[in-house]
Every structure is written in structure tokens, then in C-alpha cells.
N, C-alpha and C. Protein backbone atom coordinates (compact mmCIF):
# COMPACT_ATOMS: atom_id res chain seq x y z
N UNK A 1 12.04 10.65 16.24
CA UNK A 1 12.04 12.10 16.19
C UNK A 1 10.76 12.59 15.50
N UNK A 2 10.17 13.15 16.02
CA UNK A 2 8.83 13.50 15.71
C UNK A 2 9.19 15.00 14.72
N UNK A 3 8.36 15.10 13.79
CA UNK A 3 8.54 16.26 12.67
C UNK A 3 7.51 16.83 12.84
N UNK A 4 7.09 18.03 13.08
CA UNK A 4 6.33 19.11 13.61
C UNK A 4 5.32 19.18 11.92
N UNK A 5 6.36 19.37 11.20
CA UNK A 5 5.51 19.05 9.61
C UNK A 5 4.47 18.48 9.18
N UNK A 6 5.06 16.83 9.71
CA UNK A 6 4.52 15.75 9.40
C UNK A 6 3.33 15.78 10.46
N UNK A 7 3.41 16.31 11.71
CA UNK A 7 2.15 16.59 12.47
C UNK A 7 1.24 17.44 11.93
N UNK A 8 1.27 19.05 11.54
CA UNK A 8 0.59 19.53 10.84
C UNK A 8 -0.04 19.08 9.51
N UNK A 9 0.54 18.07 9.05
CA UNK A 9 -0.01 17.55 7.35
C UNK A 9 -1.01 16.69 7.91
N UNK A 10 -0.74 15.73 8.90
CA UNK A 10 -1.70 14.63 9.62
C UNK A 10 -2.77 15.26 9.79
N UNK A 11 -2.71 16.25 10.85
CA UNK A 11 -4.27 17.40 11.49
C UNK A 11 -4.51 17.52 10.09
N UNK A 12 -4.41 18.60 9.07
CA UNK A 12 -4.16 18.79 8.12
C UNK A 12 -5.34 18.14 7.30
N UNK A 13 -4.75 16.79 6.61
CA UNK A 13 -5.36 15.78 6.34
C UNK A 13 -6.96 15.10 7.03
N UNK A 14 -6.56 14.71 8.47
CA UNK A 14 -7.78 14.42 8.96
C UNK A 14 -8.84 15.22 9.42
N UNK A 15 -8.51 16.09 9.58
CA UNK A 15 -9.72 17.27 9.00
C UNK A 15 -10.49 17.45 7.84
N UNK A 16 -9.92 17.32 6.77
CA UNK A 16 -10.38 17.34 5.55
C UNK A 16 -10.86 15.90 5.62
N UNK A 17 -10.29 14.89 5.61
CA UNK A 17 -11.52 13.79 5.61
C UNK A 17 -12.38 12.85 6.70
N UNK A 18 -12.39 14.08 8.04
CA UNK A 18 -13.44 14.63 8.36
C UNK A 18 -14.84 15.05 7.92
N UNK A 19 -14.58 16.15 7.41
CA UNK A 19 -14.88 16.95 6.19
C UNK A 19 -16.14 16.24 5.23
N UNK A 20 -15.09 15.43 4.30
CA UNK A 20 -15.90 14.35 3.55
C UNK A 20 -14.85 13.13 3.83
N UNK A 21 -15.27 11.91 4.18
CA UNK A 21 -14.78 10.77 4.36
C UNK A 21 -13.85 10.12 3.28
N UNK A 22 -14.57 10.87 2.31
CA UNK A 22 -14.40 9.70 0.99
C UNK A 22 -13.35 10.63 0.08
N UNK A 23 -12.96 11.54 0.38
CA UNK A 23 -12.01 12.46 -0.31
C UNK A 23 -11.02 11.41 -0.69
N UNK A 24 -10.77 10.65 -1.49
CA UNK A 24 -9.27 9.79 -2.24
C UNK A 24 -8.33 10.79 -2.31
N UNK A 25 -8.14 11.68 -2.24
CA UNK A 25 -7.06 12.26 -2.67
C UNK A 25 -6.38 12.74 -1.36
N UNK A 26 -6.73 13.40 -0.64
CA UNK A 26 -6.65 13.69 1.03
C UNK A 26 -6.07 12.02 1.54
N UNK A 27 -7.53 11.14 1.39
CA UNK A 27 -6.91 9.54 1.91
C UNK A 27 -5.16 8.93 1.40
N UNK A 28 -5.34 9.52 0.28
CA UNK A 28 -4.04 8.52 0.32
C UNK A 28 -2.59 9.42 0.57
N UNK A 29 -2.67 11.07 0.71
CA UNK A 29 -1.60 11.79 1.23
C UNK A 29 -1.17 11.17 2.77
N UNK A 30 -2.76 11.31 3.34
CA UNK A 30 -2.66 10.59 4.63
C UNK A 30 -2.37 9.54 5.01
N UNK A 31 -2.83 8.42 4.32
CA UNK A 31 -2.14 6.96 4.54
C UNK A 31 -0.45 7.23 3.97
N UNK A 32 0.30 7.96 3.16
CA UNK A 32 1.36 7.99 2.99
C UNK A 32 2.34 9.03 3.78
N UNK A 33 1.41 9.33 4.72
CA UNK A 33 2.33 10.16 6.24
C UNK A 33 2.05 9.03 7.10
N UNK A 34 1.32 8.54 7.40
CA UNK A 34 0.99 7.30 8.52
C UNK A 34 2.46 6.83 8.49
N UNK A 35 2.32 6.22 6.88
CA UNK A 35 3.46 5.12 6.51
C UNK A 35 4.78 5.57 6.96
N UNK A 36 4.85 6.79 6.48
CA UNK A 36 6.48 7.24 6.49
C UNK A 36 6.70 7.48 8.15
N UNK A 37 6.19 8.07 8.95
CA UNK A 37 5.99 8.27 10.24
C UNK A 37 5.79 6.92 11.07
N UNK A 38 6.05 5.56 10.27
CA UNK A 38 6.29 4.51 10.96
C UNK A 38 4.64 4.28 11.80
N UNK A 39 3.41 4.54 11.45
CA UNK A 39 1.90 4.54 12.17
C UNK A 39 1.57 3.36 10.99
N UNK A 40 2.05 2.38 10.98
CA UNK A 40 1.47 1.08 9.99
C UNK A 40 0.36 0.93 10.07
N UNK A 41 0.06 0.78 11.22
CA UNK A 41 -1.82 0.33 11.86
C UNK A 41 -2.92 1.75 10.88
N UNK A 42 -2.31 2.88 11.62
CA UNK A 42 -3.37 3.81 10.94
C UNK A 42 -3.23 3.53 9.03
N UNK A 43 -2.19 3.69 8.40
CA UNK A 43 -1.78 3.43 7.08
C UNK A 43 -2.31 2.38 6.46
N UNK A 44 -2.91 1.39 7.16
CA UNK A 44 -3.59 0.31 7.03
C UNK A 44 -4.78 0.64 6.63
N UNK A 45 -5.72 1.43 7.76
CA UNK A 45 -6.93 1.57 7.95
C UNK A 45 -7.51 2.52 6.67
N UNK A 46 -6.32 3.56 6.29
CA UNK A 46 -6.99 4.06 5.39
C UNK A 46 -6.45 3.53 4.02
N UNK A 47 -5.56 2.46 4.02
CA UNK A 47 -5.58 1.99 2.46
C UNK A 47 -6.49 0.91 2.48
N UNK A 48 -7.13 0.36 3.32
CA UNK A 48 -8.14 -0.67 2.91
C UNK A 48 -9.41 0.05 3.05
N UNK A 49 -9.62 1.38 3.34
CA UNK A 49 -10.88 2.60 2.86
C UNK A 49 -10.63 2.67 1.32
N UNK A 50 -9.42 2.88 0.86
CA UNK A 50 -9.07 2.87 -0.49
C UNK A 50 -9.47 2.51 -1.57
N UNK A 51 -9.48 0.79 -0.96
CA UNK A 51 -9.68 -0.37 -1.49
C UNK A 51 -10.80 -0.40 -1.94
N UNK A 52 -11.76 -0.14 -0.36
CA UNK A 52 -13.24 0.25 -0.60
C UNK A 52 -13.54 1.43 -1.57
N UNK A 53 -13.26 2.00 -1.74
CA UNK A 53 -13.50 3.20 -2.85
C UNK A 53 -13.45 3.38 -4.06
N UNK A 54 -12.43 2.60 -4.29
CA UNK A 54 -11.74 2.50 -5.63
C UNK A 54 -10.96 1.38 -5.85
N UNK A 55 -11.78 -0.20 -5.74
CA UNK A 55 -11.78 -0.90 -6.16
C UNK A 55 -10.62 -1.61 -7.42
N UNK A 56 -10.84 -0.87 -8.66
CA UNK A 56 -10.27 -1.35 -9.60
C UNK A 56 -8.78 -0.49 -9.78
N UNK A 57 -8.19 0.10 -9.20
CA UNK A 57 -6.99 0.95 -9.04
C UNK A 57 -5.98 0.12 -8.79
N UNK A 58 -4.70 0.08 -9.49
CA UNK A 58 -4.08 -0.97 -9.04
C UNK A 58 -3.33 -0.32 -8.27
N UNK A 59 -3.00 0.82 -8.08
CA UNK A 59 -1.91 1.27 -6.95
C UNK A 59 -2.50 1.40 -5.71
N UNK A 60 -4.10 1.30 -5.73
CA UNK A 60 -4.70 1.22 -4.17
C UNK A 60 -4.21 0.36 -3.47
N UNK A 61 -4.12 -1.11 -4.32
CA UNK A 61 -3.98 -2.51 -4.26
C UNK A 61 -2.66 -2.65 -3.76
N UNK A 62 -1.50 -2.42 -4.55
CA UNK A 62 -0.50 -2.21 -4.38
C UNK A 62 0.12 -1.27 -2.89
N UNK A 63 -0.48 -0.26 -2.39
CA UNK A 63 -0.14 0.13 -1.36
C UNK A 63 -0.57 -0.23 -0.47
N UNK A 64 -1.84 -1.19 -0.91
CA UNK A 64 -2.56 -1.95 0.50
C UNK A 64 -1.48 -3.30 0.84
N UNK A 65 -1.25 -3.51 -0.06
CA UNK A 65 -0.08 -4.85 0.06
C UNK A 65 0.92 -4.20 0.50
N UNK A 66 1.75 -3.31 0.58
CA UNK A 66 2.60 -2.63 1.41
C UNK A 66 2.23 -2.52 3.02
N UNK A 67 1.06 -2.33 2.79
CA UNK A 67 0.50 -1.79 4.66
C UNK A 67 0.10 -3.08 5.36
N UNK A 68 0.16 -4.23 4.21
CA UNK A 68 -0.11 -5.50 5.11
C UNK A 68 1.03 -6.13 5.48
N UNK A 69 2.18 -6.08 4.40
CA UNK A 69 3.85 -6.64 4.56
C UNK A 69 3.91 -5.75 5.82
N UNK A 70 4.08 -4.37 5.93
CA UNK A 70 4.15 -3.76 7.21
C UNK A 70 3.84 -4.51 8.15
N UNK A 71 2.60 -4.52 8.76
CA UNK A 71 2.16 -5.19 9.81
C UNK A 71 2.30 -6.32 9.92
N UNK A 72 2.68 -7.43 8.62
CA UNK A 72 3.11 -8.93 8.91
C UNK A 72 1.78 -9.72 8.33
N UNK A 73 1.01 -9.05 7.61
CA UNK A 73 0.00 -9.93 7.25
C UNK A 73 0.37 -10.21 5.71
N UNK A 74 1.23 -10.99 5.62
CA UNK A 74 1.63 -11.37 4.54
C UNK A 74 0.60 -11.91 3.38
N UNK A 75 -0.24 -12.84 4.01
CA UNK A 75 -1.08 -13.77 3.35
C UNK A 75 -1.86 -12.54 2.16
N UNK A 76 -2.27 -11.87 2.88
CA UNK A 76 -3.40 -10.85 2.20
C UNK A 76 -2.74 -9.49 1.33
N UNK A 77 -1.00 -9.54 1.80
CA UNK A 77 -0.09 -8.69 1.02
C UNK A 77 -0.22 -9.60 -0.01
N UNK A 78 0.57 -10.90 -0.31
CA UNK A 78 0.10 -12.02 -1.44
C UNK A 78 -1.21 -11.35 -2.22
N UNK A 79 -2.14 -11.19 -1.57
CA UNK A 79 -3.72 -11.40 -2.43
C UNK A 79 -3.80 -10.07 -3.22
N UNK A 80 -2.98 -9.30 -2.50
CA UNK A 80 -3.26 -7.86 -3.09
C UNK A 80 -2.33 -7.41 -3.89
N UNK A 81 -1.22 -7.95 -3.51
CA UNK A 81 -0.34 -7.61 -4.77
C UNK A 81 -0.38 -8.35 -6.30
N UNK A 82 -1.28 -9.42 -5.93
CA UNK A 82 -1.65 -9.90 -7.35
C UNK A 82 -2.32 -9.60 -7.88
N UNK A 83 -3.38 -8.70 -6.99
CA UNK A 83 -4.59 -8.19 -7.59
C UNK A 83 -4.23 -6.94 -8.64
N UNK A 84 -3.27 -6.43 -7.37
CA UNK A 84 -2.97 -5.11 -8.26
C UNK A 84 -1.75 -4.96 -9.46
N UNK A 85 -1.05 -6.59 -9.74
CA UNK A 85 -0.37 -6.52 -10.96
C UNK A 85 -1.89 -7.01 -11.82
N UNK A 86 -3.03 -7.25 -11.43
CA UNK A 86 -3.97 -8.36 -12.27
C UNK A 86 -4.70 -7.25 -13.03
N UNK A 87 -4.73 -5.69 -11.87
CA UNK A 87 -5.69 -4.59 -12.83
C UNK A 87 -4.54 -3.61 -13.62
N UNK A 88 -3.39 -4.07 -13.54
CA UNK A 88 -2.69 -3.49 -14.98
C UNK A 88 -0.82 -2.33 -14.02
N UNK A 89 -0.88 -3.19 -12.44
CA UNK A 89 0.58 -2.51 -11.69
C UNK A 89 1.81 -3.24 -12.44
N UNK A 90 2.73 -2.46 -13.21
CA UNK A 90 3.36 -3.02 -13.87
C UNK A 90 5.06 -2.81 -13.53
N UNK A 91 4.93 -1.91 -12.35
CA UNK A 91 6.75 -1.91 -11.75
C UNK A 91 7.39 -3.12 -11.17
N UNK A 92 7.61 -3.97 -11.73
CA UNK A 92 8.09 -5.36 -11.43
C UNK A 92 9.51 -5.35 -10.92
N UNK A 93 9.80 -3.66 -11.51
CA UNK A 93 11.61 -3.75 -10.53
C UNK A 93 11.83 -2.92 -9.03
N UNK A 94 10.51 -2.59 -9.10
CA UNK A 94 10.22 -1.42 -8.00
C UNK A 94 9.57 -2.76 -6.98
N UNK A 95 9.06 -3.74 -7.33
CA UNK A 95 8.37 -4.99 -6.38
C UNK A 95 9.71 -5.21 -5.30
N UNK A 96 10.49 -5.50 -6.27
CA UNK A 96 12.15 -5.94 -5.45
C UNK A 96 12.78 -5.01 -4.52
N UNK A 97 12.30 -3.41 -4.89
CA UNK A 97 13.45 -2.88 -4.03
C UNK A 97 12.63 -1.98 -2.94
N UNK A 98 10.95 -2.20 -3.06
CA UNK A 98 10.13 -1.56 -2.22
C UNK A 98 10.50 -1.69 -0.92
N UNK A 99 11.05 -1.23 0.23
CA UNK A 99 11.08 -1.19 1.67
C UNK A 99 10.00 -1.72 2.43
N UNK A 100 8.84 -1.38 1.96
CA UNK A 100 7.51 -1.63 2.27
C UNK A 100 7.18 -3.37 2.27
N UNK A 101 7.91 -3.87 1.29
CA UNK A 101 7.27 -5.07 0.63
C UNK A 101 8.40 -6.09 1.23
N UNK A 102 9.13 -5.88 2.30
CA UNK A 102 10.57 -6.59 2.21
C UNK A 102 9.76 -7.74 3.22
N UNK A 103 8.89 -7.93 4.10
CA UNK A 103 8.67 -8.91 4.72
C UNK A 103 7.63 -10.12 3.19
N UNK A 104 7.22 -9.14 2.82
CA UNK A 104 6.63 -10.56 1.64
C UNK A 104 7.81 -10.80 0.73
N UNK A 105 8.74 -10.27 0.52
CA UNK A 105 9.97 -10.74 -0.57
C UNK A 105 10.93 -11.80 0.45
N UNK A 106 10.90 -11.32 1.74
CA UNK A 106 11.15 -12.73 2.56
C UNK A 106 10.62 -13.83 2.86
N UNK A 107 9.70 -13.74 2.52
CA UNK A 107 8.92 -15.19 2.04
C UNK A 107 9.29 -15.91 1.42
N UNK A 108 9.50 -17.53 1.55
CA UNK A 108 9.95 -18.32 0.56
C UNK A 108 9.15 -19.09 -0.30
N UNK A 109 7.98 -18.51 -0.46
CA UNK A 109 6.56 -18.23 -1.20
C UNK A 109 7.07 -17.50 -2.79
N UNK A 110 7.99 -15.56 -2.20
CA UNK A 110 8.16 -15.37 -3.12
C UNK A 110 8.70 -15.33 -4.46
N UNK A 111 9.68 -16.36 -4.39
CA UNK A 111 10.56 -16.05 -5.22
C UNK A 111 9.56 -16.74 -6.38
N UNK A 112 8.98 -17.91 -6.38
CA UNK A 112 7.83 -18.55 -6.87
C UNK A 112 7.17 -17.28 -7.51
N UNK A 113 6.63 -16.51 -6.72
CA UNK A 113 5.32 -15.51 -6.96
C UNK A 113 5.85 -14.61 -8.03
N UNK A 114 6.98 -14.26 -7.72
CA UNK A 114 7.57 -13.03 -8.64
C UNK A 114 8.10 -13.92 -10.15
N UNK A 115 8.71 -15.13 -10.11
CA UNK A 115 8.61 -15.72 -11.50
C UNK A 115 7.49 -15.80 -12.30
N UNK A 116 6.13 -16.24 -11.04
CA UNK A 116 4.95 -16.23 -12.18
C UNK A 116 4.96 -14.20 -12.71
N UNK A 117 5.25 -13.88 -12.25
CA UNK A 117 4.48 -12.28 -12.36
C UNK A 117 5.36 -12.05 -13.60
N UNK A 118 6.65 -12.38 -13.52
CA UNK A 118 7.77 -11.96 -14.51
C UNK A 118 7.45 -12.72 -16.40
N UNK A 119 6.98 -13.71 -15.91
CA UNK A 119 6.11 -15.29 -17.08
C UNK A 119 4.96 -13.93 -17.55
N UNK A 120 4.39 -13.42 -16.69
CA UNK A 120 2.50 -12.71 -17.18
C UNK A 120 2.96 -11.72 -17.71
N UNK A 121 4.38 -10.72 -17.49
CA UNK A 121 4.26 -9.59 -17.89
C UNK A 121 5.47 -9.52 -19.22
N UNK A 122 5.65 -10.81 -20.01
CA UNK A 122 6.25 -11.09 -20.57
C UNK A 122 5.47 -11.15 -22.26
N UNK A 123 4.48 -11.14 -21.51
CA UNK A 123 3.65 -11.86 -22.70
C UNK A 123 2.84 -10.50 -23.41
């Protein structure tokens, strides 16, 4: 069901970073209509612009690892979600119940991954 809303916020959005490319703030409203509107691919494209931008952010990191569990690229959801508990993402109970994150928590990689994270943020 398409939301007439969520269409106007999209135009909306990509106009403005149109506009200026590099607007972060515009980018990530927009990558978080992609997401919700089920457009993984586009939600992708602009959280790894993100990435590029703002580097040391751990929630860039963190939503880029969401947009890769999306699409199934697990390996690089792995790389980024460590990155972004490594620059200081500290919701370790929000990891478990993220929707976003449910194909890397099906991994039998993670249960491993999330003990080390639980060991680092202990300390």
C-alpha cells in the first residue's frame, strides 16, 4: 500500500539533496523512508553516502549494518556493526530486537559476536 505521505517526504527529500548532495540531515530522513517503505537497495545507497561523510558516527555505521542485513549482505553488516559498537554504539538490547538486523542475528556467527560485544561493554 503505497502512502501518498511517504511519497511526498521522498520528492521532498530528494530534492533537497539534489540541492546539496551532502546535506546529512535530509540523507538520513531519506534513507529512513527508503527503509520503512521496504526500498532496501535505495536505503543502502544513501547510508553508505553516510558512511562516506561521516565516517566516525556510530549510528551511520549502525544503520549501514541494518541496510546490509536487509539486502543479505551479512558479511559487511558483521564489519559495520562492529565498527559502530567500536566508535562508542552502545544499545546492546536494541541489537536483539532490531527488525532490521534479524538476518545477521540469524547467523550462527552471532551468538559468538554478541558475547564478545556483551565481554567489551562490560568493562
Amino acid at each position: 500500500m503505497r502512502d501518498k505521505h511517504d511519497d511526498f517526504e521522498i520528492s521532498f527529500y530528494e530534492e533537497l539533496i539534489k540541492r546539496n548532495p551532502n546535506f546529512v540531515q535530509a540523507l538520513s530522513c531519506l534513507g529512513d523512508i527508503y527503509t520503512k517503505r521496504g526500498l532496501y537497495k535505495e536505503g543502502l545507497k544513501v547510508d553508505e553516502k553516510l558512511v562516506r561523510l561521516r565516517p566516525d558516527d556510530p549510528i551511520v555505521h549502525y544503520n549501514l549494518a541494518c541496510s546490509l542485513s536487509l539486502v543479505g549482505d551479512i558479511e559487511r553488516a558483521f564489519k559495520h556493526l562492529r565498527y559502530a559498537v567500536l566508535l562508542g554504539y552502545e544499545d546492546l538490547d536494541y541489537i536483539l530486537k532490531d527488525p532490521d538486523l534479524k538476518n545477521v542475528c540469524k547467523d550462527p556467527r552471532f551468538n559468538n559476536f554478541f558475547d564478545k560485544l556483551k565481554k567489551i561493554k562490560t568493562f
